[in-house]
C-alpha atoms as a PDB file:
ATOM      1  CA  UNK A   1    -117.162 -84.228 -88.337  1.00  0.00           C
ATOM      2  CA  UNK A   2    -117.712 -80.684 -87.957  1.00  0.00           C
ATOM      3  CA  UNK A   3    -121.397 -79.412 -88.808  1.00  0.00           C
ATOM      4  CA  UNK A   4    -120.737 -78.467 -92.619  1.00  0.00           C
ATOM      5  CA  UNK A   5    -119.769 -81.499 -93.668  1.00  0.00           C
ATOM      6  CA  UNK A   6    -122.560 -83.761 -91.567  1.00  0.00           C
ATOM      7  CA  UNK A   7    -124.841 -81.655 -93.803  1.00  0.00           C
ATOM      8  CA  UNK A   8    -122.909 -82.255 -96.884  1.00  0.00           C
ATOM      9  CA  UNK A   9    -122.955 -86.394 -95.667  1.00  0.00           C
ATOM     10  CA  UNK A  10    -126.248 -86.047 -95.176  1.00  0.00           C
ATOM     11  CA  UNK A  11    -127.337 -84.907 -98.223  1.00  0.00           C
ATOM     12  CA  UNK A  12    -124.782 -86.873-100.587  1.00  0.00           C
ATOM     13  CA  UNK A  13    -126.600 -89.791 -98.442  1.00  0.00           C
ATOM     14  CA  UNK A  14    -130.305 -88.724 -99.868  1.00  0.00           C
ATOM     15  CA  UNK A  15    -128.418 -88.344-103.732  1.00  0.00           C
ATOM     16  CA  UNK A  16    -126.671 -91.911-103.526  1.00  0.00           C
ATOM     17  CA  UNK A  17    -130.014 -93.299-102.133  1.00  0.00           C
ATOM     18  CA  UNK A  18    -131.992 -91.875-105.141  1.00  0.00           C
ATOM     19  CA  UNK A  19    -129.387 -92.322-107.814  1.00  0.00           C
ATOM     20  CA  UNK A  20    -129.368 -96.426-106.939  1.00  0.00           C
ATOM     21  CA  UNK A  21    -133.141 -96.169-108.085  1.00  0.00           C
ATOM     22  CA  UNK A  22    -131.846 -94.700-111.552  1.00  0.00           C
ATOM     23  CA  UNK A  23    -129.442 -98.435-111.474  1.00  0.00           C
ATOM     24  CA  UNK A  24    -132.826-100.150-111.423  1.00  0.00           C
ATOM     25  CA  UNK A  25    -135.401 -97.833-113.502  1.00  0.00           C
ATOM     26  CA  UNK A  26    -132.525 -98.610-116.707  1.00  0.00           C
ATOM     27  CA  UNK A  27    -132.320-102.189-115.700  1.00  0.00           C
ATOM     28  CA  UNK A  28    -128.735-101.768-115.263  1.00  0.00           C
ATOM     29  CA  UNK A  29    -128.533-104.176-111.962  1.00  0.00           C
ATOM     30  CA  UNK A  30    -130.254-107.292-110.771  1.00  0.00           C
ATOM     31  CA  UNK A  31    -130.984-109.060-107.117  1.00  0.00           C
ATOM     32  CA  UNK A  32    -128.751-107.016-104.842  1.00  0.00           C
ATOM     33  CA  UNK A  33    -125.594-106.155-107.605  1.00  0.00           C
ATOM     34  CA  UNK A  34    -123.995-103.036-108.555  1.00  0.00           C
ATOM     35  CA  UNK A  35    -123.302-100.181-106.700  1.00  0.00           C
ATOM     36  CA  UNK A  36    -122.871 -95.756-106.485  1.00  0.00           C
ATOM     37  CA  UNK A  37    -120.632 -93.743-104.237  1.00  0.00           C
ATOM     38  CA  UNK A  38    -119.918 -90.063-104.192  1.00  0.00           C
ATOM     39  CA  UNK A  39    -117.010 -88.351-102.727  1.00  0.00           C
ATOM     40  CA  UNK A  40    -117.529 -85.630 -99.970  1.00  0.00           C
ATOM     41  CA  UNK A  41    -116.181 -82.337-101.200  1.00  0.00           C
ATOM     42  CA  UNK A  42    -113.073 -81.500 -99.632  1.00  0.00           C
ATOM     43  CA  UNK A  43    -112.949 -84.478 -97.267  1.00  0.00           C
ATOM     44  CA  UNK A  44    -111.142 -87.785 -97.670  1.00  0.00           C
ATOM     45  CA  UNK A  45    -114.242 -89.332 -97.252  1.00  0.00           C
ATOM     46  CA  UNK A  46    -116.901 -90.901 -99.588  1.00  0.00           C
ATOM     47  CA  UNK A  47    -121.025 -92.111 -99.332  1.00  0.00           C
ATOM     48  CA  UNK A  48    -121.490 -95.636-101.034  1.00  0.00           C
ATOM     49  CA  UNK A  49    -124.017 -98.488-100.716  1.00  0.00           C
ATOM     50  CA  UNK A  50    -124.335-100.959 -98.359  1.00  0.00           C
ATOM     51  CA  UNK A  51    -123.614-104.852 -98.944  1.00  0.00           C
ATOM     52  CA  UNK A  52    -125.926-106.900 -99.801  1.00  0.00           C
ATOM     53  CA  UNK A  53    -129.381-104.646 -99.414  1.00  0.00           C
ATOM     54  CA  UNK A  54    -132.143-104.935-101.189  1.00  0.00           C
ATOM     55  CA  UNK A  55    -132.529-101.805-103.852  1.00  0.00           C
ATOM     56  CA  UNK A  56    -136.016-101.392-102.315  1.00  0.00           C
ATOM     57  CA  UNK A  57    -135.173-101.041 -98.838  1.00  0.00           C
ATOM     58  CA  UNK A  58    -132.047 -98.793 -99.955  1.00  0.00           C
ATOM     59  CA  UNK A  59    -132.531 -95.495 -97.695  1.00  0.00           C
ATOM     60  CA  UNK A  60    -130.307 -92.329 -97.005  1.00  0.00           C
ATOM     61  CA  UNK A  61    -129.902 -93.785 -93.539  1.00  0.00           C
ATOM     62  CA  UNK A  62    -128.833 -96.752 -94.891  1.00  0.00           C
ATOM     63  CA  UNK A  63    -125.505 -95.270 -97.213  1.00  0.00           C
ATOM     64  CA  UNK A  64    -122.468 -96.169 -95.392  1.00  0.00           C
ATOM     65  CA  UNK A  65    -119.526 -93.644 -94.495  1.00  0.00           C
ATOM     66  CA  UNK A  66    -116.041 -94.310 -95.344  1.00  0.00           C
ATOM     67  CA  UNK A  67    -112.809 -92.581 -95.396  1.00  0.00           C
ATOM     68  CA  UNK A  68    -110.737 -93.363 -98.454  1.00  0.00           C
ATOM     69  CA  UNK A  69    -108.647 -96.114 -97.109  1.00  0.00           C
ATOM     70  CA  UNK A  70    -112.346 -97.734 -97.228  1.00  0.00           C
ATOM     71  CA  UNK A  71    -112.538 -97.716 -93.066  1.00  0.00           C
ATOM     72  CA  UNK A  72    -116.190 -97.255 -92.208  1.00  0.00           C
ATOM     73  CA  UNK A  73    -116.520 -94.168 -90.358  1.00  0.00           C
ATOM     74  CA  UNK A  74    -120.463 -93.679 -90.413  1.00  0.00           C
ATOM     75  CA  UNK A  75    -123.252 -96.344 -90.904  1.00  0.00           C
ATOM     76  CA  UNK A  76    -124.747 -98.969 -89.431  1.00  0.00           C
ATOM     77  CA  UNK A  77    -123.957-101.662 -92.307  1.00  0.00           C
ATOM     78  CA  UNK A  78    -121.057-103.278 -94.307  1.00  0.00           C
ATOM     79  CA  UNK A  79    -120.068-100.987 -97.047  1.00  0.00           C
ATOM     80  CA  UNK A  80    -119.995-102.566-100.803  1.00  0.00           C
ATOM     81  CA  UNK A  81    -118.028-105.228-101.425  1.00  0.00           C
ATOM     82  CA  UNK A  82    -116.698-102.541-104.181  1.00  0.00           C
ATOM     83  CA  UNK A  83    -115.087-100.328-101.135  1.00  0.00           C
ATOM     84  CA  UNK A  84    -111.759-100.697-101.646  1.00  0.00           C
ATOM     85  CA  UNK A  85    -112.234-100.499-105.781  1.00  0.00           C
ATOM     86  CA  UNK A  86    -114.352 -97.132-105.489  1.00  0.00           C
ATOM     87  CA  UNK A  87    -111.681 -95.913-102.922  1.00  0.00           C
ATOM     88  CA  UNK A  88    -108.374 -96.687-104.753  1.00  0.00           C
ATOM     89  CA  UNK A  89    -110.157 -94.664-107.730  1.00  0.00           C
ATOM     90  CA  UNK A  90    -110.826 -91.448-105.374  1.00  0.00           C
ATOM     91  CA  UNK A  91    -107.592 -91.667-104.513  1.00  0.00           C
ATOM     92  CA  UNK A  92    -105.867 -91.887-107.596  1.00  0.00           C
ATOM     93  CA  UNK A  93    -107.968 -89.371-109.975  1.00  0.00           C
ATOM     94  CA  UNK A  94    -108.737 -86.416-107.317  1.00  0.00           C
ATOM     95  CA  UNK A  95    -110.986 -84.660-110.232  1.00  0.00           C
ATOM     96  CA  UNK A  96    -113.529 -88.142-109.725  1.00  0.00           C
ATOM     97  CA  UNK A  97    -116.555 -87.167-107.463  1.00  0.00           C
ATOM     98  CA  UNK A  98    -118.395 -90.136-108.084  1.00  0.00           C
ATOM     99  CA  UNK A  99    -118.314 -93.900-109.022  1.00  0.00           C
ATOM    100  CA  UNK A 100    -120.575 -96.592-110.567  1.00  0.00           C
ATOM    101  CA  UNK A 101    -120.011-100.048-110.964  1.00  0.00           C
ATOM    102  CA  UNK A 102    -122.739-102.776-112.708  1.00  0.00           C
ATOM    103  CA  UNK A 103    -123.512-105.745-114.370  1.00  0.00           C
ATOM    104  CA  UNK A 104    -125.641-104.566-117.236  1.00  0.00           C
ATOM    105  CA  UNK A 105    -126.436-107.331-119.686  1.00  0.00           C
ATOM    106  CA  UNK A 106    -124.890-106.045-122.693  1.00  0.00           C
ATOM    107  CA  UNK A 107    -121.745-104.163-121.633  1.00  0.00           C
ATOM    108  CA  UNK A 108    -120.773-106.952-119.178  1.00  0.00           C
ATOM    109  CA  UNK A 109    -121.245-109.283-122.902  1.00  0.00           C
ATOM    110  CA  UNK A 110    -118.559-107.168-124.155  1.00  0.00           C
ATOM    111  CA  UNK A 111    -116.370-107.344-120.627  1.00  0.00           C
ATOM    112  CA  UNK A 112    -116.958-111.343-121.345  1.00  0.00           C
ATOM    113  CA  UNK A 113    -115.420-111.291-124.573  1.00  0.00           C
ATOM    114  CA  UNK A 114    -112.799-109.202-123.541  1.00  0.00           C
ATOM    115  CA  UNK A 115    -113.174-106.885-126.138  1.00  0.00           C
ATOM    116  CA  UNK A 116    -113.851-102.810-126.455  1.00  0.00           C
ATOM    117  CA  UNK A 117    -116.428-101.426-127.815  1.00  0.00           C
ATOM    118  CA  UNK A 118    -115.409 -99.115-130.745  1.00  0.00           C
ATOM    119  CA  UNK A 119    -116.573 -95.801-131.550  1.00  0.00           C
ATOM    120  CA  UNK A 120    -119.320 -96.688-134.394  1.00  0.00           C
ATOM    121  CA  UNK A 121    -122.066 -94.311-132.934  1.00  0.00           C
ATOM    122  CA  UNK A 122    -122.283 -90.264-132.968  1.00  0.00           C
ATOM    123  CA  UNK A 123    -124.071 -91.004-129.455  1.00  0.00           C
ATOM    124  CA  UNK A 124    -120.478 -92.711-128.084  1.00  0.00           C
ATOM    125  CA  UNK A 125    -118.314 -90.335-129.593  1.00  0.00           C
ATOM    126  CA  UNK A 126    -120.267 -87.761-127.722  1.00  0.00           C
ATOM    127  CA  UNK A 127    -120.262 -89.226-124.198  1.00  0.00           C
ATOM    128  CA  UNK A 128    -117.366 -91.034-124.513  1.00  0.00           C
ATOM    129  CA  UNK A 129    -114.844 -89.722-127.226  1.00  0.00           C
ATOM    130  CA  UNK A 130    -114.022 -93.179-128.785  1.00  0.00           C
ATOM    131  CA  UNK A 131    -113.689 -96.593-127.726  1.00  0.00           C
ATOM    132  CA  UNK A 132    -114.945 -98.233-124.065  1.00  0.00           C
ATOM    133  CA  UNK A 133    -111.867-100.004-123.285  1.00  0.00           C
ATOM    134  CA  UNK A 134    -111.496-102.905-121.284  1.00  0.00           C
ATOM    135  CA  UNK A 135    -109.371-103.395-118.286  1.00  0.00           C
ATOM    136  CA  UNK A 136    -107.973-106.351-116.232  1.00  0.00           C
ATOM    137  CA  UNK A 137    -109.198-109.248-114.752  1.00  0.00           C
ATOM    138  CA  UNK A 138    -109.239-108.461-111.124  1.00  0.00           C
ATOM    139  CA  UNK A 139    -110.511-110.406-108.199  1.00  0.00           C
ATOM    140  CA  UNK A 140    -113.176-108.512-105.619  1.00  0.00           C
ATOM    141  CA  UNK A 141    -112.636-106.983-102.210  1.00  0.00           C
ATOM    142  CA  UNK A 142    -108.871-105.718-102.522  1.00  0.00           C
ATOM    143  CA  UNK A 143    -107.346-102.817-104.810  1.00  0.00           C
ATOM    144  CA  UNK A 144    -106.851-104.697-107.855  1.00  0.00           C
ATOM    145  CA  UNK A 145    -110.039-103.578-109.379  1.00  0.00           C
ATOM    146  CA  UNK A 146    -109.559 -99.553-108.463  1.00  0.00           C
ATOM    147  CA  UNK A 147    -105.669 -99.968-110.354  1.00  0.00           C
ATOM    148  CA  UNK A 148    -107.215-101.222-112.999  1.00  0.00           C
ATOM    149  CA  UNK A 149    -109.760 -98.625-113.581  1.00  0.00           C
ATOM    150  CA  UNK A 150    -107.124 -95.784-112.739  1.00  0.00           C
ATOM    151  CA  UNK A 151    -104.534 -97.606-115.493  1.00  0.00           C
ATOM    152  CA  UNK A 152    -107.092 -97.704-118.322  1.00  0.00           C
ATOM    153  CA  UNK A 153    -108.995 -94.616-118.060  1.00  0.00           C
ATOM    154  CA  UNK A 154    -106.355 -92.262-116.754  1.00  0.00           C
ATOM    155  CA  UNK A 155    -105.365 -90.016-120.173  1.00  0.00           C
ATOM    156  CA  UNK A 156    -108.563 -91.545-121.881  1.00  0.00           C
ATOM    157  CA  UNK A 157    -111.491 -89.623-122.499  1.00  0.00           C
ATOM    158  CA  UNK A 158    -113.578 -92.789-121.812  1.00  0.00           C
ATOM    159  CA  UNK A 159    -115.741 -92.394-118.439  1.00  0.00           C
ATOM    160  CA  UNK A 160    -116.344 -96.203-118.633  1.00  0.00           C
ATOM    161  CA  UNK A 161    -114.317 -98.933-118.579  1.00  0.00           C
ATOM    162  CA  UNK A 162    -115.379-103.101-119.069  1.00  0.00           C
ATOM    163  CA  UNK A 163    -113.277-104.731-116.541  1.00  0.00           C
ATOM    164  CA  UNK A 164    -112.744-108.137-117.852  1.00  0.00           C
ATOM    165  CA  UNK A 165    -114.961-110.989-116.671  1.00  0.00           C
ATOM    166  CA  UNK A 166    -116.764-108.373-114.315  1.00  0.00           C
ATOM    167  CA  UNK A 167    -118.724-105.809-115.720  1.00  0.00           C
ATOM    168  CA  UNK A 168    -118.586-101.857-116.225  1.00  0.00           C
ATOM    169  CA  UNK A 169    -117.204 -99.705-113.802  1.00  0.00           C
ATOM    170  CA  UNK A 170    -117.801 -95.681-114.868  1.00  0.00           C
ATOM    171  CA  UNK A 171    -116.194 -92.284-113.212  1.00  0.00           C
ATOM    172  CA  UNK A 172    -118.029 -88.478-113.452  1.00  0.00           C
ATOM    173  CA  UNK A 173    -117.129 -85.202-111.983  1.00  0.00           C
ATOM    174  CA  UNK A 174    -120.253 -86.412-109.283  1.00  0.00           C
ATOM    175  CA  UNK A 175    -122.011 -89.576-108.762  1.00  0.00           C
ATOM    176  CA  UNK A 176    -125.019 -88.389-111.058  1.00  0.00           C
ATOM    177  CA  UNK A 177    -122.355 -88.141-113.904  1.00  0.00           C
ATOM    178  CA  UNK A 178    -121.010 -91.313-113.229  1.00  0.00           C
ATOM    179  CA  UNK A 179    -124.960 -92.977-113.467  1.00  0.00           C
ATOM    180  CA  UNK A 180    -125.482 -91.327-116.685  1.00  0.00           C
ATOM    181  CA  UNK A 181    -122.174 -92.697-117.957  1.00  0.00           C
ATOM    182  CA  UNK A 182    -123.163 -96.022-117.787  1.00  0.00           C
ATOM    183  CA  UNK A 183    -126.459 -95.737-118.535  1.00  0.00           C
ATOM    184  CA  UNK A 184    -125.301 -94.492-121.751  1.00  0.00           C
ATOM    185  CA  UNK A 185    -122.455 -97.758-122.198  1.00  0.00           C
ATOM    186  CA  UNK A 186    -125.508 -99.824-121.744  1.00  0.00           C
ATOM    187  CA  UNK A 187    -126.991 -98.103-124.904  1.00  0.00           C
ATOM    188  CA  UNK A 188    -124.135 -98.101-126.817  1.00  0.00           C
ATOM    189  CA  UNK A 189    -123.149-101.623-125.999  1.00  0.00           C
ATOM    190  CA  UNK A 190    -126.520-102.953-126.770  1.00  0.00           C
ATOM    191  CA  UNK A 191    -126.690-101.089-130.362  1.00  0.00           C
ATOM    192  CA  UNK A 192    -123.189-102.084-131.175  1.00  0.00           C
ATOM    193  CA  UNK A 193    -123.867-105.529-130.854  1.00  0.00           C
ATOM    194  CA  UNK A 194    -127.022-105.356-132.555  1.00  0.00           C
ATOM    195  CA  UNK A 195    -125.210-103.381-135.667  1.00  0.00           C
ATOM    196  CA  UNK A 196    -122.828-106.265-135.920  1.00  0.00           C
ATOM    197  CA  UNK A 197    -125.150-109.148-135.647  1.00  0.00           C
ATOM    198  CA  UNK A 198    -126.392-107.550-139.026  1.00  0.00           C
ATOM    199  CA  UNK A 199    -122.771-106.722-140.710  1.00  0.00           C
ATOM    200  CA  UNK A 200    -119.395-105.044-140.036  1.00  0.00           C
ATOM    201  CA  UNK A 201    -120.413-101.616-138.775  1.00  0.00           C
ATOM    202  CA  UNK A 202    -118.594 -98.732-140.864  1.00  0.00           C
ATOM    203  CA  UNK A 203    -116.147 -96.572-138.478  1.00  0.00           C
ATOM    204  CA  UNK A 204    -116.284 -92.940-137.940  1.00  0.00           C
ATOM    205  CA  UNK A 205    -113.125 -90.870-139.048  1.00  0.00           C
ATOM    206  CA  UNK A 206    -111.360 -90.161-135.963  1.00  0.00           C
ATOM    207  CA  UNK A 207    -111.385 -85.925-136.502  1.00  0.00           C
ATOM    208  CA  UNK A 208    -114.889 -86.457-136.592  1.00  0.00           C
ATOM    209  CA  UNK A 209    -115.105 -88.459-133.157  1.00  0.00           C
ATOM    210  CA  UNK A 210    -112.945 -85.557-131.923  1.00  0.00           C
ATOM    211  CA  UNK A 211    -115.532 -82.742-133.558  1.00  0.00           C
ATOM    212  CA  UNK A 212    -118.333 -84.530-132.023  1.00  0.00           C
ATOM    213  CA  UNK A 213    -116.931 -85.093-128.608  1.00  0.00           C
ATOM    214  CA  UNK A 214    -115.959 -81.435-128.533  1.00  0.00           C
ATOM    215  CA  UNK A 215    -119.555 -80.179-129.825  1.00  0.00           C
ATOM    216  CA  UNK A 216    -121.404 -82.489-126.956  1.00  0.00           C
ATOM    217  CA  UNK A 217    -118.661 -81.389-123.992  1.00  0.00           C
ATOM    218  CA  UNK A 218    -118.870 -78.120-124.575  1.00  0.00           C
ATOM    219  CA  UNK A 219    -121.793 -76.753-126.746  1.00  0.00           C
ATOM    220  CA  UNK A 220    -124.777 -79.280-126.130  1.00  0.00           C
ATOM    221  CA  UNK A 221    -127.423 -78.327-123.555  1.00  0.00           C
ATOM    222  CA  UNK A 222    -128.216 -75.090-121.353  1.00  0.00           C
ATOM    223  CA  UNK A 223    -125.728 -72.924-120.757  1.00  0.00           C
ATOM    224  CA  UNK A 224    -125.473 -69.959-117.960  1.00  0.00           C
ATOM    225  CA  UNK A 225    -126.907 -66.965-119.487  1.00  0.00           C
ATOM    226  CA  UNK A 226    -123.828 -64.041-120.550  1.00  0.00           C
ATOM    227  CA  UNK A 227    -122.925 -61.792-117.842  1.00  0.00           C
END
């Protein structure tokens, strides 16, 4: 690796590090499950957690290098047992610069069931412009999972998808986007199910997901002060 990109390895190693803490402070993860990677910028390569490591003893030192065909090519652990999953995805969606996968209690409910969650909250049809579909059942350690993340959310505006029996899997422009993404399907999954334990939630017209979705995307939060 030339110097530029051990500098840009070493410091998406210190953000995937940090960003595993967010996993925790949202309860989003227990024991030793769940898992971020980032892409390196221009390199076929990507940062992601190692297998089987305690969240407290996570370190930047510790974040395994791979290349995309999940070979490690940095690190002195096993990479995730999610390698091949997160790697498939980089892969297929080039646009992806980071990748998220847990078991958070109420999302993984709804991955149980088999079932999306639909779009009864202003707060999903921000983040996620409808429904959190689910995708495949798909055993650990090969492809499988990664095809079906990159068959269900490829033309969806979802950023999350509840892979059947497993749990959530979520995609951002960078690894910090991906973490918010499922903190947020947490949220939503856990309200969702709490609206219909009381009734049959009412539905939101689907021009108004589409003005909302638009509104959050492009007009919520700062923007870059006019030239």
């Amino acid at each position: 690796m030339s110097a530029g990109v051990v500098g840009q390895v070493a410091a998406l190693r210190e953000t995937v590090a940090r960003l595993h803490r967010e996993l925790t402070r949202y309860g989003l993860v227990a024991w030793t499950a769940g898992n971020v990677s980032a892409r390196v910028p221009g390199q076929d390569l990507m940062v992601i957690k190692p297998s089987g490591v305690d969240y407290d003893d996570l370190t930047a030192e510790s974040m395994v290098v791979c290349d995309l065909g999940g070979a490690v090519v940095d690190g002195g652990g096993s990479p995730s047992s999610d390698t091949a999953a997160h790697a498939y995805v980089y892969r297929a969606m080039p646009e992806v610069g980071g990748v998220v996968h847990t078991h958070s209690g109420y999302a993984t409910a709804w991955a149980a069931r088999g079932e999306a969650i639909p779009c009864w909250l202003t707060a999903q049809a921000d983040e996620f412009g409808g429904e959190i579909p689910v995708g495949p059942f798909a055993l650990i350690g090969g492809d499988d999972i990664g095809k079906g993340i990159v068959s269900t959310l490829s033309g969806h505006r979802s950023p999350a998808v509840l892979m059947r029996n497993h749990g959530v899997f979520t995609i951002g422009r960078d690894a910090r986007a991906a973490v918010k993404a499922a903190v947020m399907c947490e949220d939503v999954a856990r309200t969702a199910h709490l609206a219909r334990a009381l009734g049959q939630p009412l539905p939101i017209a689907p021009a108004d997901i589409d003005s909302l979705y638009d509104r959050y995307q492009n007009v919520y939060g700062q923007r870059p002060p006019a030239p």
